[in-house]
PDB file of N, CA and C in Angstrom:
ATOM      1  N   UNK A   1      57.195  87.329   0.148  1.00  0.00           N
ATOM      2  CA  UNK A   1      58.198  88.334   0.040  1.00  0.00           C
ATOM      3  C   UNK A   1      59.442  87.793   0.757  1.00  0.00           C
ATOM      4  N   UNK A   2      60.785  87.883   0.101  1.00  0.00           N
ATOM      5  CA  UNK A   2      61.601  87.127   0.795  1.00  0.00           C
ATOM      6  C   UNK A   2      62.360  88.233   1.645  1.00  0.00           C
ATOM      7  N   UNK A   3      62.262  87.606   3.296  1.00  0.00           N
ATOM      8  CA  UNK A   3      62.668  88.145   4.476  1.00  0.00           C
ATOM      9  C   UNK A   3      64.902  88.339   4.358  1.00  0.00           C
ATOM     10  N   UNK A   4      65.013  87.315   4.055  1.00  0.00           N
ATOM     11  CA  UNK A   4      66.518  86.889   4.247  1.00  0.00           C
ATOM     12  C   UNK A   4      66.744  85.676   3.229  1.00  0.00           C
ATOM     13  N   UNK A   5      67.939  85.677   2.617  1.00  0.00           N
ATOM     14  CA  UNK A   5      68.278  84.801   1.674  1.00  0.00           C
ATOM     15  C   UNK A   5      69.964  85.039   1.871  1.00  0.00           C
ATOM     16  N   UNK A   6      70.425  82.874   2.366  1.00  0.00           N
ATOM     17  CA  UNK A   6      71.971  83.135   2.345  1.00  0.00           C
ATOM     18  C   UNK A   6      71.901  82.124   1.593  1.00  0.00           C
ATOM     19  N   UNK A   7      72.955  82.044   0.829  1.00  0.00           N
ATOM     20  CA  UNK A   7      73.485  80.655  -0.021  1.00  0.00           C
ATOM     21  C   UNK A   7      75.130  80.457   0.090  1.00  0.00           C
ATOM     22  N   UNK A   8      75.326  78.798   0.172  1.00  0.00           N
ATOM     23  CA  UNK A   8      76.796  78.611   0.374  1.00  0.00           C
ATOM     24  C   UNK A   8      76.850  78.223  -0.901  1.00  0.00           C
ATOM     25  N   UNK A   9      77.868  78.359  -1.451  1.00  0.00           N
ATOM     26  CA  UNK A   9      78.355  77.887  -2.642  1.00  0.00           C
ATOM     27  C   UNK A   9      79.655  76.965  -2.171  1.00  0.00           C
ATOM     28  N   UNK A  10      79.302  75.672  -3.030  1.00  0.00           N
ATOM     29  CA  UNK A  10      80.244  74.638  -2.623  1.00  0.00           C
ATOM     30  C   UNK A  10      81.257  74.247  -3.624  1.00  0.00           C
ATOM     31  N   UNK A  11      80.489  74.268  -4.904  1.00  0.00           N
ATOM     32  CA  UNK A  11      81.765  74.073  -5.676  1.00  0.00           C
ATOM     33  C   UNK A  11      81.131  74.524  -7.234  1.00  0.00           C
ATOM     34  N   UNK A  12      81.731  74.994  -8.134  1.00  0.00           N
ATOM     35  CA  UNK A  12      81.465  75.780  -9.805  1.00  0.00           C
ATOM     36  C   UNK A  12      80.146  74.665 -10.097  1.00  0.00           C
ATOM     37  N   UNK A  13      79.228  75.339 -10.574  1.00  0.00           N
ATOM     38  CA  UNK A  13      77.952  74.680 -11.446  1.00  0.00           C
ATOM     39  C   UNK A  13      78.237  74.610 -12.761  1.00  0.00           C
ATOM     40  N   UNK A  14      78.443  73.459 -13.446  1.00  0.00           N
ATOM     41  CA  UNK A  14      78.864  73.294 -14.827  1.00  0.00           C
ATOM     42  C   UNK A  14      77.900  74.146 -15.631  1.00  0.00           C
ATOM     43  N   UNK A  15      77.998  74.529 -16.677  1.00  0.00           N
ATOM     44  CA  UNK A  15      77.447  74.785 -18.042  1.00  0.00           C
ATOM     45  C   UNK A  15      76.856  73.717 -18.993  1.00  0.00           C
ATOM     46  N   UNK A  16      75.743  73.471 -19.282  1.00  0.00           N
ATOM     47  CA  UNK A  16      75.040  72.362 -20.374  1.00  0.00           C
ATOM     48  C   UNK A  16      75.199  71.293 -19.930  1.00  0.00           C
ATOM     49  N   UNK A  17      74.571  71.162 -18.397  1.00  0.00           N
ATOM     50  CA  UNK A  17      74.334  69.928 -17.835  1.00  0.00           C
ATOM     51  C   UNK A  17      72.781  70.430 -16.900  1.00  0.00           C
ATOM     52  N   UNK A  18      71.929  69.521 -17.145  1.00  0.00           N
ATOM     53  CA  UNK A  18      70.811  69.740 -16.305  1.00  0.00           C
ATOM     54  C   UNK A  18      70.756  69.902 -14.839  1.00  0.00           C
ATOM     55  N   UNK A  19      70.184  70.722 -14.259  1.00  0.00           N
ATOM     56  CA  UNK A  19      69.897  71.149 -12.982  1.00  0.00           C
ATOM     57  C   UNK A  19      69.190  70.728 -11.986  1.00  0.00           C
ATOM     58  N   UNK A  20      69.059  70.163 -10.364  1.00  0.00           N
ATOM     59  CA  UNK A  20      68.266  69.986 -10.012  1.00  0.00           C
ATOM     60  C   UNK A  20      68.066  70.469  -8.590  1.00  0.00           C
ATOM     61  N   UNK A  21      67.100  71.207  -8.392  1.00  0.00           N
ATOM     62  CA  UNK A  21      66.835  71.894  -7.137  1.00  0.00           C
ATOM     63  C   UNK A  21      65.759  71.309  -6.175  1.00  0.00           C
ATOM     64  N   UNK A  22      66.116  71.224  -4.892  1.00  0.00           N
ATOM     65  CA  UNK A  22      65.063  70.359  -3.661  1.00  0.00           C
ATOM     66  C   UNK A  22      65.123  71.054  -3.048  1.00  0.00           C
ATOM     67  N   UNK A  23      63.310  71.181  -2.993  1.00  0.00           N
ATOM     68  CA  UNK A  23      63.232  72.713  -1.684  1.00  0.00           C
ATOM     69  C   UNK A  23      62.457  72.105  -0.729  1.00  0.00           C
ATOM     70  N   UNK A  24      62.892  72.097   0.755  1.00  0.00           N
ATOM     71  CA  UNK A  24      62.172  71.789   1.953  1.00  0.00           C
ATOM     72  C   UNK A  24      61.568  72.997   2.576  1.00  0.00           C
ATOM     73  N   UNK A  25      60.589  72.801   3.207  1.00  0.00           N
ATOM     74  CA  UNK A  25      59.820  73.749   3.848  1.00  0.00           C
ATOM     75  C   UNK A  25      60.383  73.105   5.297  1.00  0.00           C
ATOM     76  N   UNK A  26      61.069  73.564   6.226  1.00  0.00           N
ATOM     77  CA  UNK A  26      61.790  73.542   7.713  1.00  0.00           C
ATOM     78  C   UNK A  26      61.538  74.331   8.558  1.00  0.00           C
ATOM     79  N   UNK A  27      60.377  75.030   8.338  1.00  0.00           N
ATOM     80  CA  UNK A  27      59.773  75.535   9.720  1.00  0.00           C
ATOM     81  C   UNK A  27      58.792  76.866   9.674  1.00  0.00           C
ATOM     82  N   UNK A  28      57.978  76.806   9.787  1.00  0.00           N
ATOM     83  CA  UNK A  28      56.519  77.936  10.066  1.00  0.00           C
ATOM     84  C   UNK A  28      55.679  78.410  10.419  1.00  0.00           C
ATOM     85  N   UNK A  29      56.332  79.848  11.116  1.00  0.00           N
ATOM     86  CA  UNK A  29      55.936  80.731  12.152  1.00  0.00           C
ATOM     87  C   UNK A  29      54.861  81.556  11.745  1.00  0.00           C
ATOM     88  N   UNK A  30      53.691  81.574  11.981  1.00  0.00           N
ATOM     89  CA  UNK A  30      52.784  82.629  12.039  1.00  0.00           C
ATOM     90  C   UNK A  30      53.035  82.995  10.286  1.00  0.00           C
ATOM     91  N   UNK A  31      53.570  83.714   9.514  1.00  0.00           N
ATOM     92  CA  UNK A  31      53.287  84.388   8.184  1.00  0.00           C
ATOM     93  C   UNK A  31      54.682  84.062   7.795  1.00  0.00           C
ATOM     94  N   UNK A  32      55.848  83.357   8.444  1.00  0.00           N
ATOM     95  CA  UNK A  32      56.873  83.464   8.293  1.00  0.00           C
ATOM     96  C   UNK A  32      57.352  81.953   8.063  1.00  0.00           C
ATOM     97  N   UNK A  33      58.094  82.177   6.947  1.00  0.00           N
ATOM     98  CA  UNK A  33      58.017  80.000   6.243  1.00  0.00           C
ATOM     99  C   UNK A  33      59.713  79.761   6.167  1.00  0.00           C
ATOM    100  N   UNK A  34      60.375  79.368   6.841  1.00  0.00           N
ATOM    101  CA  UNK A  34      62.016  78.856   6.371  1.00  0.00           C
ATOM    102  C   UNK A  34      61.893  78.180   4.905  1.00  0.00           C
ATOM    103  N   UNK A  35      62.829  77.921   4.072  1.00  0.00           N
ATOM    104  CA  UNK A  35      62.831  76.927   3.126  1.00  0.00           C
ATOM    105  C   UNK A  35      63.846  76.411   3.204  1.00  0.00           C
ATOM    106  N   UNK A  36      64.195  75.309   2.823  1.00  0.00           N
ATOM    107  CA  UNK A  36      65.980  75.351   2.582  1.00  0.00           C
ATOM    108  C   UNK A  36      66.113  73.977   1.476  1.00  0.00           C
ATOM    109  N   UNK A  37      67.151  74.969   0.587  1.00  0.00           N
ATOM    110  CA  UNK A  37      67.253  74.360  -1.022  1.00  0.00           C
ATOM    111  C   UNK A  37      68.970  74.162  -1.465  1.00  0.00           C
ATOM    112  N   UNK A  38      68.834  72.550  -1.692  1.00  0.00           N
ATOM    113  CA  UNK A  38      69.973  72.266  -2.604  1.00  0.00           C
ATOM    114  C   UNK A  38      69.770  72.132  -4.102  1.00  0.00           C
ATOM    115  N   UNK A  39      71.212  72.288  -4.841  1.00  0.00           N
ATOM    116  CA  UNK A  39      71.022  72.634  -5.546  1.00  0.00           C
ATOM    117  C   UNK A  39      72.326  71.299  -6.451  1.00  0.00           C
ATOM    118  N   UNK A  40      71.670  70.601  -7.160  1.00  0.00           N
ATOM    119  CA  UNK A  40      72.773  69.427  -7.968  1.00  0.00           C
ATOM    120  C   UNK A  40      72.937  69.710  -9.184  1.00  0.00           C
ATOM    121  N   UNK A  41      74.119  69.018  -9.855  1.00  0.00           N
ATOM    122  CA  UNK A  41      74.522  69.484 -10.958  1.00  0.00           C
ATOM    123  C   UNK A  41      74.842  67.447 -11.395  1.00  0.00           C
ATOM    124  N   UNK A  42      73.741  66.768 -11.635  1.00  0.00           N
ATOM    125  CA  UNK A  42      73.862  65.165 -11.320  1.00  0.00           C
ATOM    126  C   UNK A  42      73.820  65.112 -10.269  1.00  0.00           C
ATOM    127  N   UNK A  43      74.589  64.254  -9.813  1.00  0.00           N
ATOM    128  CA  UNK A  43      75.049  63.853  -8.577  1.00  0.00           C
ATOM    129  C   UNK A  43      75.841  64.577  -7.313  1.00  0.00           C
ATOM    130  N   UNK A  44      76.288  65.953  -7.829  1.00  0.00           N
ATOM    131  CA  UNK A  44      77.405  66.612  -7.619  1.00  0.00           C
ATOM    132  C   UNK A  44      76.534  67.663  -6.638  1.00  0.00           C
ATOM    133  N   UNK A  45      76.612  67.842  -5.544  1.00  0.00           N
ATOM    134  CA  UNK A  45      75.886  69.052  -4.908  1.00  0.00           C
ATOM    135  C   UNK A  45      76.600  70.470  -5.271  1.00  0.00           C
ATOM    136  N   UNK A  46      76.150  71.343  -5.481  1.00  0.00           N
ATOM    137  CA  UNK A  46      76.905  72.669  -5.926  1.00  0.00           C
ATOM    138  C   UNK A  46      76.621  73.936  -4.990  1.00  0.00           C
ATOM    139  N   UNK A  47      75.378  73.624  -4.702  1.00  0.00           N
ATOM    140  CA  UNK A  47      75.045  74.881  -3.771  1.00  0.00           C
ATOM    141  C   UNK A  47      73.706  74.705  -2.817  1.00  0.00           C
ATOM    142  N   UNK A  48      73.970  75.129  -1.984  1.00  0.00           N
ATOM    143  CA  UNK A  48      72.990  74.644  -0.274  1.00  0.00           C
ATOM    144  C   UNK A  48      72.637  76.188  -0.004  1.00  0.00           C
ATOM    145  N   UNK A  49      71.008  76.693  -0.278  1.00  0.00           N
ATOM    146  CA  UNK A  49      70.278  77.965   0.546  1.00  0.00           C
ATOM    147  C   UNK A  49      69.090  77.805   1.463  1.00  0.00           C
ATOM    148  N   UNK A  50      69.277  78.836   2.018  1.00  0.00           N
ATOM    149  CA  UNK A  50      68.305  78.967   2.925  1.00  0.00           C
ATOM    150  C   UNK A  50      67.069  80.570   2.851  1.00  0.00           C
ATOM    151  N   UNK A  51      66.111  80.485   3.104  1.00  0.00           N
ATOM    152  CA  UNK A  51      65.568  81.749   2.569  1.00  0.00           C
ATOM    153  C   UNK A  51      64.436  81.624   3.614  1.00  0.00           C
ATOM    154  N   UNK A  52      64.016  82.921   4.366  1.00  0.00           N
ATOM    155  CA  UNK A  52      62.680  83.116   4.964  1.00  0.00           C
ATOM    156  C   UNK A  52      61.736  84.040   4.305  1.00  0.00           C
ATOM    157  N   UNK A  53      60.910  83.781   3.845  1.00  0.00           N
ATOM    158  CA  UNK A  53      60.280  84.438   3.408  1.00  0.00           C
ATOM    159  C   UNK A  53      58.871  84.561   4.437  1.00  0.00           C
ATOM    160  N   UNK A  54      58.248  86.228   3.859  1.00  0.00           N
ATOM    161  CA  UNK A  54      57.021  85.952   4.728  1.00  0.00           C
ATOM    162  C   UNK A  54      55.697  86.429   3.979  1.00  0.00           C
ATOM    163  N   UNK A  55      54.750  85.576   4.464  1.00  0.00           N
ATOM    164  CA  UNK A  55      53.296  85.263   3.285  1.00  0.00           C
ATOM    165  C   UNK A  55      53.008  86.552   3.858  1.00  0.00           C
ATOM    166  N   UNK A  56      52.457  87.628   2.526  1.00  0.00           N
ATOM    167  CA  UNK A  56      51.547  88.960   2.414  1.00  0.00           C
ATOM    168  C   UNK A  56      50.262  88.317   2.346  1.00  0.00           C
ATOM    169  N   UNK A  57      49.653  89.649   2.578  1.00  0.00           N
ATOM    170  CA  UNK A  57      48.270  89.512   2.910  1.00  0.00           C
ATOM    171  C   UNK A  57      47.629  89.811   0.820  1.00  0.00           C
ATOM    172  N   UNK A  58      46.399  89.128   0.711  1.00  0.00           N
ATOM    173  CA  UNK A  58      46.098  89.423  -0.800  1.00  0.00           C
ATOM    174  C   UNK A  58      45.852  90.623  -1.027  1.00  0.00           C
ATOM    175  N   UNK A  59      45.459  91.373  -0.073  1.00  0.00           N
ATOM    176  CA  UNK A  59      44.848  93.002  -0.625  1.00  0.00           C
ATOM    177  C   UNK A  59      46.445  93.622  -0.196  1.00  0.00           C
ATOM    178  N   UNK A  60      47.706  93.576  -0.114  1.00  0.00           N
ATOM    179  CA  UNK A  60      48.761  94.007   0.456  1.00  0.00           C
ATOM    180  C   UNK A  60      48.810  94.847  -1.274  1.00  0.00           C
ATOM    181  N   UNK A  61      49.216  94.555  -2.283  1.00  0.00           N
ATOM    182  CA  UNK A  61      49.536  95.320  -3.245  1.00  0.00           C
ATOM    183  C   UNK A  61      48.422  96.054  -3.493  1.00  0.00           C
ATOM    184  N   UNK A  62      47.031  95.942  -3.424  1.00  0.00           N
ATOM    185  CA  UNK A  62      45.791  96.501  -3.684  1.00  0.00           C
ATOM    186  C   UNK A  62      46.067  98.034  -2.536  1.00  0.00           C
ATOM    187  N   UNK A  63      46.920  98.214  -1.488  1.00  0.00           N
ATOM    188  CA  UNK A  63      46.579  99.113  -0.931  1.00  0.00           C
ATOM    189  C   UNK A  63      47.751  99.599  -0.965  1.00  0.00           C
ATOM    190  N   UNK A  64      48.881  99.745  -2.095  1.00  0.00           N
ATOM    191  CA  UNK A  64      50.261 100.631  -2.324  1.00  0.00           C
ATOM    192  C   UNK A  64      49.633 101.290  -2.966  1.00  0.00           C
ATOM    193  N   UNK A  65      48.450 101.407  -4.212  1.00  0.00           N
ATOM    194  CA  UNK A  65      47.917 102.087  -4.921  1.00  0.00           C
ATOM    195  C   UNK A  65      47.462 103.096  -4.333  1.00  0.00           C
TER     196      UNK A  65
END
């Protein structure tokens, strides 16, 4: 479930050029995972995020019911 999500945007992502995204895992606390993801357009970096998300438990949706 994602905790916090910021993204910088660095410069316009072209249209009909392939995409490529690299996601690091940078640090993890107890249920709680940093990621942090660039984002290329070729060679061209376009956009740099960061997101914490935190791991649910498997019966977590089994008990909204």
């Amino acid at each position: 479930m994602t905790a916090k999500l910021c993204v910088d945007y660095i410069k316009p992502t072209p249209l009909g050029v392939k995409l490529k995204l690299i996601g690091r895992i940078s640090e993890i606390k107890g249920r709680k995972v940093t990621v942090k993801t660039e984002l290329f357009a070729g060679d061209e970096i376009c956009a740099r995020g960061e997101a914490i998300v935190v791991r649910i438990p498997d019966d977590f949706l089994k008990s909204k019911n």
